[in-house]
C-alpha atoms as a PDB file:
ATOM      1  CA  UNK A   1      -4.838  -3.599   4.026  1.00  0.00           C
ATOM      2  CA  UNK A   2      -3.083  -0.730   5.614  1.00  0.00           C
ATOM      3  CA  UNK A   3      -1.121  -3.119   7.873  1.00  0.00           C
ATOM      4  CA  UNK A   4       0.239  -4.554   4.916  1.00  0.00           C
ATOM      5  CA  UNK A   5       1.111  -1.415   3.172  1.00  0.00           C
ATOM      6  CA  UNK A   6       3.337  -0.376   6.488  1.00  0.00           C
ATOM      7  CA  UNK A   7       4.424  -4.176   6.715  1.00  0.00           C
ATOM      8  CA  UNK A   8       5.991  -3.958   3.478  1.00  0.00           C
ATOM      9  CA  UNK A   9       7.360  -0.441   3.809  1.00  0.00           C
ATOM     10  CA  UNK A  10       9.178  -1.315   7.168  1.00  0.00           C
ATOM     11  CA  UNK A  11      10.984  -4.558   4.867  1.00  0.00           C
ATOM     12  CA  UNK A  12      11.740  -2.080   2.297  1.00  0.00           C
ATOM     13  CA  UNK A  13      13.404   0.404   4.904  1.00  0.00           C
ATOM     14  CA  UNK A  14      14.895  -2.333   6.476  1.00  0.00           C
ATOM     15  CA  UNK A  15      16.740  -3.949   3.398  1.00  0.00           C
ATOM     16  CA  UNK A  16      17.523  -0.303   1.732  1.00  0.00           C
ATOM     17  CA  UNK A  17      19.511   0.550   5.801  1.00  0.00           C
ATOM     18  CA  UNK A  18      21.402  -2.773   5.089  1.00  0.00           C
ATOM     19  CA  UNK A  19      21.910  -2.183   1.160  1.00  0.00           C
ATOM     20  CA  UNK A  20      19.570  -5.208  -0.422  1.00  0.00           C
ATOM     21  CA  UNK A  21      18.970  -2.544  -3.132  1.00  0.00           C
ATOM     22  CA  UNK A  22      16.271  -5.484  -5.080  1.00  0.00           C
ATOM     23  CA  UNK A  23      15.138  -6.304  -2.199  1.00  0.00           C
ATOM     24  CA  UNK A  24      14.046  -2.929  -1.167  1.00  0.00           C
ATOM     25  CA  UNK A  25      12.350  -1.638  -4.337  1.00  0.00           C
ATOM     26  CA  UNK A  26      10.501  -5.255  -4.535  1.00  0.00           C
ATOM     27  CA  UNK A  27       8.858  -4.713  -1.288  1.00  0.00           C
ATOM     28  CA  UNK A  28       8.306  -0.663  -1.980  1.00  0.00           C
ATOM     29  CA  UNK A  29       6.546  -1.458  -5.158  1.00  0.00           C
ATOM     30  CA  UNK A  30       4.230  -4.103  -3.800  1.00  0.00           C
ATOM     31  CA  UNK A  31       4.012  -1.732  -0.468  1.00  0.00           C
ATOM     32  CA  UNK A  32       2.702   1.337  -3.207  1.00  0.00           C
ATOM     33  CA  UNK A  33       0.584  -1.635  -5.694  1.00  0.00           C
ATOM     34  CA  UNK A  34      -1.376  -2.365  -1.925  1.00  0.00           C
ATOM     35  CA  UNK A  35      -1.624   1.207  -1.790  1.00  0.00           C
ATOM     36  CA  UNK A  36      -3.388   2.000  -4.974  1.00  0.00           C
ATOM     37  CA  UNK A  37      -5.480  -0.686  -4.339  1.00  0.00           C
ATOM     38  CA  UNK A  38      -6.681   0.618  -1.314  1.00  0.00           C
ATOM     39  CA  UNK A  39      -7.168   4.207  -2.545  1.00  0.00           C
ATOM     40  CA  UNK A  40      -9.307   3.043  -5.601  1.00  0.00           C
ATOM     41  CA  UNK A  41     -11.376   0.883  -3.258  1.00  0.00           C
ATOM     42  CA  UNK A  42     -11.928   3.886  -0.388  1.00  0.00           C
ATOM     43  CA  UNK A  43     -12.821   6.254  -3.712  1.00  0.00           C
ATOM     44  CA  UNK A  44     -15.573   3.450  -4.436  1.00  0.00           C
ATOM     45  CA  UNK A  45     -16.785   2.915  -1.123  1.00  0.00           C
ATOM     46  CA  UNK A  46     -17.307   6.640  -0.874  1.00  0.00           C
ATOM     47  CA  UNK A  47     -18.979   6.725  -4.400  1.00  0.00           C
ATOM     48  CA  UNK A  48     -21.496   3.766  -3.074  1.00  0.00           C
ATOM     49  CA  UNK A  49     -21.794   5.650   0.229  1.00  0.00           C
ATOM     50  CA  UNK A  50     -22.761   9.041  -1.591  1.00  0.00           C
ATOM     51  CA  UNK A  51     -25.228   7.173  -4.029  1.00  0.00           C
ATOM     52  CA  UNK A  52     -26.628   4.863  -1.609  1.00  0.00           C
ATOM     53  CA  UNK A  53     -27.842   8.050   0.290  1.00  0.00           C
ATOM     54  CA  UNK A  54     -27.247   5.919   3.944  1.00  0.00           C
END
């Protein structure tokens, strides 16, 4: 999931350097959504982790 996260960051430097302004702040927002998504599921697989006692 991380490779996607810098995936879509490297498109959205890419466009913004060559002035696709949409096309740059399409691929940062998915690139921060993938994010998110990551940090909430690290946060529960901690949680799990902790409660799981393993």
């Amino acid at each position: 999931m991380l490779r996607l996260i810098l995936i879509f960051l490297v498109i959205a430097l890419i466009a913004a350097l060559f002035g696709f302004g949409g096309l740059a702040a399409g691929a940062a927002g998915i690139a921060k959504i993938i994010f998110y998504i990551f940090l909430v599921l690290l946060v529960i697989s901690l949680l799990f982790r902790l409660i799981g006692g393993r």
